[in-house]
N, C-alpha and C. Protein backbone atom coordinates (compact mmCIF):
# COMPACT_ATOMS: atom_id res chain seq x y z
N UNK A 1 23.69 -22.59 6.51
CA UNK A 1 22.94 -22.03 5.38
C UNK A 1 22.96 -20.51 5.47
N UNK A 2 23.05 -19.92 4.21
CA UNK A 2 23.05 -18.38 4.23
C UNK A 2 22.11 -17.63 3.65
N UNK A 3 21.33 -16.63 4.34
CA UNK A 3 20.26 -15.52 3.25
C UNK A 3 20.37 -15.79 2.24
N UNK A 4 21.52 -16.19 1.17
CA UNK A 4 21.66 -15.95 -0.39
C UNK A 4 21.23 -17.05 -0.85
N UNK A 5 21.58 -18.42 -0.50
CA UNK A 5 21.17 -19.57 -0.20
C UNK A 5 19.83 -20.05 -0.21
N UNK A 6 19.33 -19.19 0.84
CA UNK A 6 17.64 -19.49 0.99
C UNK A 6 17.14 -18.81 0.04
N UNK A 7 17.65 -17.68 -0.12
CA UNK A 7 17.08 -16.22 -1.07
C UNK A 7 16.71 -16.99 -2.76
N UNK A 8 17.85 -17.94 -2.92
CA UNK A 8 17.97 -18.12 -4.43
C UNK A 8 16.68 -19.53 -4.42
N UNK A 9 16.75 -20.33 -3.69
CA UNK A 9 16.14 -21.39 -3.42
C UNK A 9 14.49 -20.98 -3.15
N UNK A 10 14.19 -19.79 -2.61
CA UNK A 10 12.62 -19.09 -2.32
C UNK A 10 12.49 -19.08 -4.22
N UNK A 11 13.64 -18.05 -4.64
CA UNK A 11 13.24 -17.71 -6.15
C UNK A 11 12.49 -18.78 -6.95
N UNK A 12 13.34 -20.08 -6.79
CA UNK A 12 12.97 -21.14 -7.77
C UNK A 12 11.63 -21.71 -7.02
N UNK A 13 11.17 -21.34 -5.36
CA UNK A 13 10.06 -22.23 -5.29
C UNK A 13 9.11 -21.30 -5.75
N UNK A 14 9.18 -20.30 -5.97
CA UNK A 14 8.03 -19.03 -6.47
C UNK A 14 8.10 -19.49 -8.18
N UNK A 15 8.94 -19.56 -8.76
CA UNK A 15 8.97 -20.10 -9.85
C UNK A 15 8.27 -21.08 -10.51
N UNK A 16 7.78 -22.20 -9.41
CA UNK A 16 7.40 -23.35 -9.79
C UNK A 16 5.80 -23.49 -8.94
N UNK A 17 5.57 -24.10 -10.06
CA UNK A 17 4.01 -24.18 -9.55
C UNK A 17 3.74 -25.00 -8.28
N UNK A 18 2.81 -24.49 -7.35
CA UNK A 18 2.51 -25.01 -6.43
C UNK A 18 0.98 -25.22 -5.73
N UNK A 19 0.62 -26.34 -5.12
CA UNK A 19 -0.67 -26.38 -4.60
C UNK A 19 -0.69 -26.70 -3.46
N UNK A 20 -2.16 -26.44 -2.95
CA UNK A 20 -2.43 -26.58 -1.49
C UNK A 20 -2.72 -27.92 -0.75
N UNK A 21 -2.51 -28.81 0.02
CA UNK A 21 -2.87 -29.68 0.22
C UNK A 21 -4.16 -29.40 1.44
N UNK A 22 -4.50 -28.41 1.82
CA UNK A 22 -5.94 -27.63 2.79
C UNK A 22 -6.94 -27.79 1.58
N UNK A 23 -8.13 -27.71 2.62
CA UNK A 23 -8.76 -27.08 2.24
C UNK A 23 -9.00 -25.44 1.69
N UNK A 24 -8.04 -25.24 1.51
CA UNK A 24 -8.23 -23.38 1.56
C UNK A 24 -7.80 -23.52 0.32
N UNK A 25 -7.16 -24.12 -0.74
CA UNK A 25 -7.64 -23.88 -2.02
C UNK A 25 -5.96 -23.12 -2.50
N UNK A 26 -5.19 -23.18 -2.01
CA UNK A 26 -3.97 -22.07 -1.89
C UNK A 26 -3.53 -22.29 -3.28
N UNK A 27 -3.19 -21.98 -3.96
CA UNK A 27 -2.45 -22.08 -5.42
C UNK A 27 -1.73 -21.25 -6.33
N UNK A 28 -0.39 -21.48 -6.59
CA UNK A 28 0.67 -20.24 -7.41
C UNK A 28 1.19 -20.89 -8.42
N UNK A 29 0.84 -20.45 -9.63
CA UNK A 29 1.52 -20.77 -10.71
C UNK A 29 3.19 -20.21 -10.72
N UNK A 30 3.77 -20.46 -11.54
CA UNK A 30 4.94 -20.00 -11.73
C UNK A 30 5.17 -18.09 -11.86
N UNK A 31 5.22 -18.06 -10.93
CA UNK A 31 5.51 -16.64 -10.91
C UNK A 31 6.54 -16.05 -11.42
N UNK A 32 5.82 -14.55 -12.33
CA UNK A 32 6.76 -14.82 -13.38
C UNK A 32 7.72 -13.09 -13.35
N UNK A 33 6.99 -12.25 -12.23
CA UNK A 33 7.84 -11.04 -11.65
C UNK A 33 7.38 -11.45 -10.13
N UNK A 34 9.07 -11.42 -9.98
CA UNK A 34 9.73 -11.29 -8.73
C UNK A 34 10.70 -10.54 -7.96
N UNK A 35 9.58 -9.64 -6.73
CA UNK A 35 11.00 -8.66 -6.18
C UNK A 35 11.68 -9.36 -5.25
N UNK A 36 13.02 -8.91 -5.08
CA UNK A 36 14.02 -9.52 -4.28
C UNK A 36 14.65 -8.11 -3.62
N UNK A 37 14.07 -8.33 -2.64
CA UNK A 37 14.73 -7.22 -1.29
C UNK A 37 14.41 -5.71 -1.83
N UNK A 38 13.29 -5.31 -1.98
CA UNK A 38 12.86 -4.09 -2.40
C UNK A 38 11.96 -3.15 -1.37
N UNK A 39 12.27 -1.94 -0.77
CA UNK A 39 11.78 -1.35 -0.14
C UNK A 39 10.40 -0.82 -0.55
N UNK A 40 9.48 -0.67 0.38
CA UNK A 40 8.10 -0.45 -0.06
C UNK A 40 7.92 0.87 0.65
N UNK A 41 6.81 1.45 0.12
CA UNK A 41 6.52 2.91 0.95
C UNK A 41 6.03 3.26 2.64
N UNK A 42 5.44 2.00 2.90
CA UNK A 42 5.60 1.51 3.91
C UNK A 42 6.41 1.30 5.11
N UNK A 43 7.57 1.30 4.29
CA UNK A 43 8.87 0.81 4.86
C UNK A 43 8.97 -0.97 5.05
N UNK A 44 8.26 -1.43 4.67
CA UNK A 44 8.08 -2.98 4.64
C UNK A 44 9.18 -3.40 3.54
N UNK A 45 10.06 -4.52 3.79
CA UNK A 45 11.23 -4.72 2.41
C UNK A 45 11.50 -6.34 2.74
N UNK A 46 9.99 -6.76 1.81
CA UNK A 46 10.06 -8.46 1.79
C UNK A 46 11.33 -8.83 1.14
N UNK A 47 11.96 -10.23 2.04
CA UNK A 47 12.58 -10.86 1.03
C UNK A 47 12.57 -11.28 -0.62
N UNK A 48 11.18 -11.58 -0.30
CA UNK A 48 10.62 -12.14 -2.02
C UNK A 48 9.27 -11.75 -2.09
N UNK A 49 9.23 -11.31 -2.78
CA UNK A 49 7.54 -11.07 -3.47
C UNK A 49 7.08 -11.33 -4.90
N UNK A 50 6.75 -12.38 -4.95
CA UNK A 50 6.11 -13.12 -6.13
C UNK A 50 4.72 -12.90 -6.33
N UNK A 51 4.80 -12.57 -7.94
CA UNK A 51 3.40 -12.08 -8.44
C UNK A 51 2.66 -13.40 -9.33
N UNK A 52 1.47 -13.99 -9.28
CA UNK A 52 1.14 -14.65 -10.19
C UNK A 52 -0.26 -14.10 -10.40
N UNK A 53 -0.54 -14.02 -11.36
CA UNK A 53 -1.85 -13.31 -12.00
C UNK A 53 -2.26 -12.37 -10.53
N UNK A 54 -3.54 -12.11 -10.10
CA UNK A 54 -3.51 -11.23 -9.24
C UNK A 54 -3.22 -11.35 -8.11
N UNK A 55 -2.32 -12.73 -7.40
CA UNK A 55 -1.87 -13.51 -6.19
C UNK A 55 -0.44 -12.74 -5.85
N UNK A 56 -0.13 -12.32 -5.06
CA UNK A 56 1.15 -12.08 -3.92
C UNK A 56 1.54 -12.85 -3.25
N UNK A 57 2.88 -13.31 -2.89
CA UNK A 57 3.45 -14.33 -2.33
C UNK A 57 4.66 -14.21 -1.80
N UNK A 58 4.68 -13.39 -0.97
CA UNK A 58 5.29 -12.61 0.52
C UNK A 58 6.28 -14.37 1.15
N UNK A 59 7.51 -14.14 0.67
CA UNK A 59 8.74 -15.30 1.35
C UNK A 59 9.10 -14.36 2.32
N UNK A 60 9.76 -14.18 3.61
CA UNK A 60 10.63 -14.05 4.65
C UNK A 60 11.65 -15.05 4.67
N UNK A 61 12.83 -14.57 4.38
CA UNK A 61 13.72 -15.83 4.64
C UNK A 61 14.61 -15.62 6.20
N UNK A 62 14.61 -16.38 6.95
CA UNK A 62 15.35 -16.39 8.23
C UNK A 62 16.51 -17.42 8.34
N UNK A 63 17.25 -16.77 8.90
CA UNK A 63 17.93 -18.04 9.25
C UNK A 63 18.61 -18.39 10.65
N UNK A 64 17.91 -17.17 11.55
CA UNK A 64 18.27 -17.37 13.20
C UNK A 64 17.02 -17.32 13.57
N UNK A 65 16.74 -18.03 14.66
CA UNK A 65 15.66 -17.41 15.90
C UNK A 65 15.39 -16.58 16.39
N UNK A 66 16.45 -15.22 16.20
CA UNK A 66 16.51 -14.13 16.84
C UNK A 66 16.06 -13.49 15.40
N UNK A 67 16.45 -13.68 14.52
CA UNK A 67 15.93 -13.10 13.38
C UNK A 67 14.69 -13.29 13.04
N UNK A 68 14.38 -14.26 13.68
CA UNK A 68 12.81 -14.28 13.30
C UNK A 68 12.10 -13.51 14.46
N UNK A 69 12.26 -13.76 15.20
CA UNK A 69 11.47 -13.35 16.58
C UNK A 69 11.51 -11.11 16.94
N UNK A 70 13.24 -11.06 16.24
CA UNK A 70 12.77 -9.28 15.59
C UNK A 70 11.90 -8.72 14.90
N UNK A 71 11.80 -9.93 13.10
CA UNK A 71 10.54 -9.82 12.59
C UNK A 71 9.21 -9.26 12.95
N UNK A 72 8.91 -10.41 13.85
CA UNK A 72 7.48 -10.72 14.29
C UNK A 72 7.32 -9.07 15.06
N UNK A 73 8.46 -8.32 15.43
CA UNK A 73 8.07 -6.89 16.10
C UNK A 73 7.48 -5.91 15.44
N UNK A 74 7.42 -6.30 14.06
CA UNK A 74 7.16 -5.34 12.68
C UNK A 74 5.98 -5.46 13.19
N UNK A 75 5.65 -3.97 12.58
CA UNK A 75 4.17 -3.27 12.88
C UNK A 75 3.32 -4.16 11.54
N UNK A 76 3.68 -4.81 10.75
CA UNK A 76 3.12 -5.23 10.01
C UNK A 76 2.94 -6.42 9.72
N UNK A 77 3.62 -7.49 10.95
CA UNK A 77 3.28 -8.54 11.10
C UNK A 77 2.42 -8.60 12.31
N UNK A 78 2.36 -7.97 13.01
CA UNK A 78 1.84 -7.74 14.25
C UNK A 78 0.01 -7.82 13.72
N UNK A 79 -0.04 -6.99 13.00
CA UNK A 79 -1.01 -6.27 12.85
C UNK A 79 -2.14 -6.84 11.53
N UNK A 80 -1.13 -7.63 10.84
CA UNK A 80 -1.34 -8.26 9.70
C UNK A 80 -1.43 -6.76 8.45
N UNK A 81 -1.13 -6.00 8.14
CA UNK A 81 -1.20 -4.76 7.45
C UNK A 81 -0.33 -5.22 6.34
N UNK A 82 0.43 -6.57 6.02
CA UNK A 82 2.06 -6.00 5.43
C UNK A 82 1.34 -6.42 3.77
N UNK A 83 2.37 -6.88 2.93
CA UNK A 83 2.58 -7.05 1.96
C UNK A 83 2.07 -8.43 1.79
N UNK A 84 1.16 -8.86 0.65
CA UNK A 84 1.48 -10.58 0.61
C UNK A 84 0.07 -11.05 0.84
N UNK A 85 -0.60 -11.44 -0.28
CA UNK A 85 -1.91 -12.06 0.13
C UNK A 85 -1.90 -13.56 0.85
N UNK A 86 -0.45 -14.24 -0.04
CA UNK A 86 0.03 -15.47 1.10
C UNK A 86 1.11 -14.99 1.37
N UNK A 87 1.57 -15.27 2.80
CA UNK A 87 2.63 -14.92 3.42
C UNK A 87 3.63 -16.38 4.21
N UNK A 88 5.13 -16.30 3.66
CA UNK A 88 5.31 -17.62 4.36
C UNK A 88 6.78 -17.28 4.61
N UNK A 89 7.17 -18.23 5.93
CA UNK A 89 8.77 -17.71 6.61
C UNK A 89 9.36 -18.98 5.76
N UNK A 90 10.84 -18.87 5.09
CA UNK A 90 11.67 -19.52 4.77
C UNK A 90 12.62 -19.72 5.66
N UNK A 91 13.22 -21.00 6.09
CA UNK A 91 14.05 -21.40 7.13
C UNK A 91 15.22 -22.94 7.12
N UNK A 92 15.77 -23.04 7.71
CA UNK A 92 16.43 -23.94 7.97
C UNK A 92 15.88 -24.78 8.40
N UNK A 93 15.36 -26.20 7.87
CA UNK A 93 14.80 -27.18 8.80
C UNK A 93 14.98 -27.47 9.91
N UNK A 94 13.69 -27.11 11.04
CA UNK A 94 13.58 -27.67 12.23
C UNK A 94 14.29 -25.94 13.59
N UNK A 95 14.36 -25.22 12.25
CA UNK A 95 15.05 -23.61 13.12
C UNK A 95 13.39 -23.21 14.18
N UNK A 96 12.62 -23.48 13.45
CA UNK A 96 11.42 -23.24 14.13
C UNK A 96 10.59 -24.01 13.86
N UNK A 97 9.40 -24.06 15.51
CA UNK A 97 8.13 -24.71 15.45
C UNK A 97 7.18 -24.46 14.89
N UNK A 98 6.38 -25.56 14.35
CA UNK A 98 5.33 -24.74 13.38
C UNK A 98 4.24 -23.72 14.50
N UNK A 99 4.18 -24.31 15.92
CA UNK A 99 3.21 -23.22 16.75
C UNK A 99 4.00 -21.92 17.04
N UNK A 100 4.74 -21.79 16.58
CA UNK A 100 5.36 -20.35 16.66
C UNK A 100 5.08 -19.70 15.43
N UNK A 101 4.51 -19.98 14.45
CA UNK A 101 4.50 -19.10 13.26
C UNK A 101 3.31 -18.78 13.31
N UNK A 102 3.04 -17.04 13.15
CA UNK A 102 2.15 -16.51 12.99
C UNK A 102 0.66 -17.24 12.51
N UNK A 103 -0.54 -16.55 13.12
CA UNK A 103 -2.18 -16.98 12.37
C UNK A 103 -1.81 -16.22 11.14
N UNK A 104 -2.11 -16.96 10.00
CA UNK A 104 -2.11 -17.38 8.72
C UNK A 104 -0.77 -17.30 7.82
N UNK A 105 0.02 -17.25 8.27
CA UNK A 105 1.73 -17.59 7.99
C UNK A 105 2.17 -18.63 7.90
N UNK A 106 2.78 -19.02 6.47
CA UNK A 106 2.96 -20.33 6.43
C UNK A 106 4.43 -20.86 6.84
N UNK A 107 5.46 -21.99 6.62
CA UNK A 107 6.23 -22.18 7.11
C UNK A 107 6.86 -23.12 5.61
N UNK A 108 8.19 -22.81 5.23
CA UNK A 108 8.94 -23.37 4.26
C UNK A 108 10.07 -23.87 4.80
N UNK A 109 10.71 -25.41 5.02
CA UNK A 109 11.96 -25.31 5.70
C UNK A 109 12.55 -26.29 4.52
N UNK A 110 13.90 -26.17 4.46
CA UNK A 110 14.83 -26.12 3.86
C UNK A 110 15.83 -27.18 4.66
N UNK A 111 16.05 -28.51 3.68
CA UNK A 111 16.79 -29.44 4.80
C UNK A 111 18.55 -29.56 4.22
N UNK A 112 19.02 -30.47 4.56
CA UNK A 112 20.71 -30.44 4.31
C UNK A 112 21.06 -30.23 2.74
N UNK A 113 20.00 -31.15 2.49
CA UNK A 113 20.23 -31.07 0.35
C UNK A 113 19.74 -30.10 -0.18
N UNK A 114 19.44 -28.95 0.15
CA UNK A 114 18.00 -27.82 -0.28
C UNK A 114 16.98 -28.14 -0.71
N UNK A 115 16.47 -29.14 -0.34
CA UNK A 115 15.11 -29.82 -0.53
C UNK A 115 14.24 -28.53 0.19
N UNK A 116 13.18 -28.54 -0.42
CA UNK A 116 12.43 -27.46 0.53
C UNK A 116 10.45 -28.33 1.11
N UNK A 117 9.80 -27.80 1.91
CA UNK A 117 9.45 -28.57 2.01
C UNK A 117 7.83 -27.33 3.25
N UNK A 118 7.15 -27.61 2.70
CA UNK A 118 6.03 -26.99 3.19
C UNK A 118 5.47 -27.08 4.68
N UNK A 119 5.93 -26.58 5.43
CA UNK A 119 5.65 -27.31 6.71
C UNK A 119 4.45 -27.31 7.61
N UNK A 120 3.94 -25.53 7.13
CA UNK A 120 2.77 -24.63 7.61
C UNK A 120 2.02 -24.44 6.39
N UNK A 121 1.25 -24.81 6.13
CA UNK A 121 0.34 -23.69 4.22
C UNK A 121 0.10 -22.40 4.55
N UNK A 122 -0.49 -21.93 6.07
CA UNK A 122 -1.16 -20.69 6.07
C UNK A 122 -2.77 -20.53 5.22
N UNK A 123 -2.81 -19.14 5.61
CA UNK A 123 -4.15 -18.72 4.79
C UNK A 123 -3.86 -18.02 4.01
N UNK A 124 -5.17 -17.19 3.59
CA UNK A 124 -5.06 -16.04 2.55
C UNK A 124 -5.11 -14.81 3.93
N UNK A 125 -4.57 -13.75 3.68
CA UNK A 125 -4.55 -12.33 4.09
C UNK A 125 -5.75 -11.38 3.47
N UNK A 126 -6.51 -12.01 2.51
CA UNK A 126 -7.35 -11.20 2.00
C UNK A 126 -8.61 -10.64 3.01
N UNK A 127 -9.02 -9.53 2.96
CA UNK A 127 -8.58 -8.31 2.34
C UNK A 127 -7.92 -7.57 2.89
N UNK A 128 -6.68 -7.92 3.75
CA UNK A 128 -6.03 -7.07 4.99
C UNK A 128 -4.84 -6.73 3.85
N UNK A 129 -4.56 -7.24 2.83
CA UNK A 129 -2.27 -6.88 2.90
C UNK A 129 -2.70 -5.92 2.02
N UNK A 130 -1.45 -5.20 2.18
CA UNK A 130 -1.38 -3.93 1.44
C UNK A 130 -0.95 -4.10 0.20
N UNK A 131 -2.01 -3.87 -0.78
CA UNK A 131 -1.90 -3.93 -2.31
C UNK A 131 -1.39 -2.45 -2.91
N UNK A 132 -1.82 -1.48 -2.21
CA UNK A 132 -0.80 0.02 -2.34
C UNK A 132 0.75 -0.37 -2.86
N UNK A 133 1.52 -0.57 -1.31
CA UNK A 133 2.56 -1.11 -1.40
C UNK A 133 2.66 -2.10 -3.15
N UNK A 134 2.41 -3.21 -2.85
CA UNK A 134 2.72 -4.19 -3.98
C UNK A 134 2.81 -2.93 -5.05
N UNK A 135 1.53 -2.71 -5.70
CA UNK A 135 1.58 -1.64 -6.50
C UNK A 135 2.90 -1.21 -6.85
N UNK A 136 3.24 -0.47 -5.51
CA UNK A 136 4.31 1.09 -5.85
C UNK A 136 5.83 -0.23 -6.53
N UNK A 137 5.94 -1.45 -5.82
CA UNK A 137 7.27 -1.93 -5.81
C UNK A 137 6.84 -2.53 -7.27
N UNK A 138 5.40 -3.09 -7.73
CA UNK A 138 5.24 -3.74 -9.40
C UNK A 138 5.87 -2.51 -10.21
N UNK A 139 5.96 -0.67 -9.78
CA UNK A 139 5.86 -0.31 -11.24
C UNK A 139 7.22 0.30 -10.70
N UNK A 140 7.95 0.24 -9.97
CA UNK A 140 9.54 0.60 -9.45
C UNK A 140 9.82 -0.66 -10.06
N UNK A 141 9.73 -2.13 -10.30
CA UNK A 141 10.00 -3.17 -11.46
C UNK A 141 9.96 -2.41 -12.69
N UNK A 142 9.03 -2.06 -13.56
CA UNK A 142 8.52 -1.50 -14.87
C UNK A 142 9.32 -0.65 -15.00
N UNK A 143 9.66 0.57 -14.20
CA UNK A 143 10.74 1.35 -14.54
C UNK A 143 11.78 1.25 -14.61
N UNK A 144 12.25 0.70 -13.84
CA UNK A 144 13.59 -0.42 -13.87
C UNK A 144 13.68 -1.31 -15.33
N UNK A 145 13.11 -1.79 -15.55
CA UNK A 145 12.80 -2.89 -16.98
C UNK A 145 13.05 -1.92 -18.02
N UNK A 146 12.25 -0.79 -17.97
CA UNK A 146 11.98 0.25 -19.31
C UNK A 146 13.34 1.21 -19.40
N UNK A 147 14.43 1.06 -18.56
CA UNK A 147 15.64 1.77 -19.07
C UNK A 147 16.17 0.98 -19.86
């Protein structure tokens, strides 16, 4: 499986409505602006960031162990500071354990057919992720749109 692969397959699950099976209430309508690999002021540059009404929805797509485990060095996963009121790693089924994924990071794996498939829900990040960021990359969208 390849970044582009997972990348296009995150798009359509941000696309489509989704619910929580927790208690925590998690819920994304079809999100309907989506950045794809956009640098933030931060220096943070989510794979996917899906907007649904005032919800963020921070994908990481991986597709090595080593790629994930560089990740996790970010000052902003570390720290919980980053982007993404839900935050969740996209992967290759079974590339990782769900006790390896970050407190409140969810887990998406992806099996031979591109079935995708919720493995972790996670929490909310509220009030820790940086809505600055989101901000600056929603109206670098808008300007982009308005040429």
């Amino acid at each position: 499986m390849t970044t582009e692969y997972l990348t296009a397959l995150g798009i359509k699950w941000l696309k489509t409505p989704w619910s929580s099976k927790t208690n925590y209430n998690i819920y994304h309508g079809p999100c309907k602006i989506i950045a794809v690999d956009k640098m933030s002021q931060s220096g943070e540059r989510p794979d996917l960031l899906g907007f649904y009404d005032a919800l963020s929805i921070l994908v990481e797509v991986k597709i090595s162990r080593a790629d994930f485990f560089r990740d996790m060095k970010k000052t902003w996963r570390r720290y919980s500071t980053g982007m993404g009121i839900h935050r969740l790693y996209l992967t290759p089924k079974e590339l990782l354990r769900p006790e390896e994924i970050p407190e409140k990071y969810g887990l998406i794996e992806v099996d031979e057919f591109g079935n995708l498939e919720v493995v972790v829900e996670g929490d909310s990040f509220l009030p820790t992720y940086d809505a600055k960021s989101e901000r600056a990359i929603l109206l670098s969208l808008l300007r982009m749109k308005a040429k």
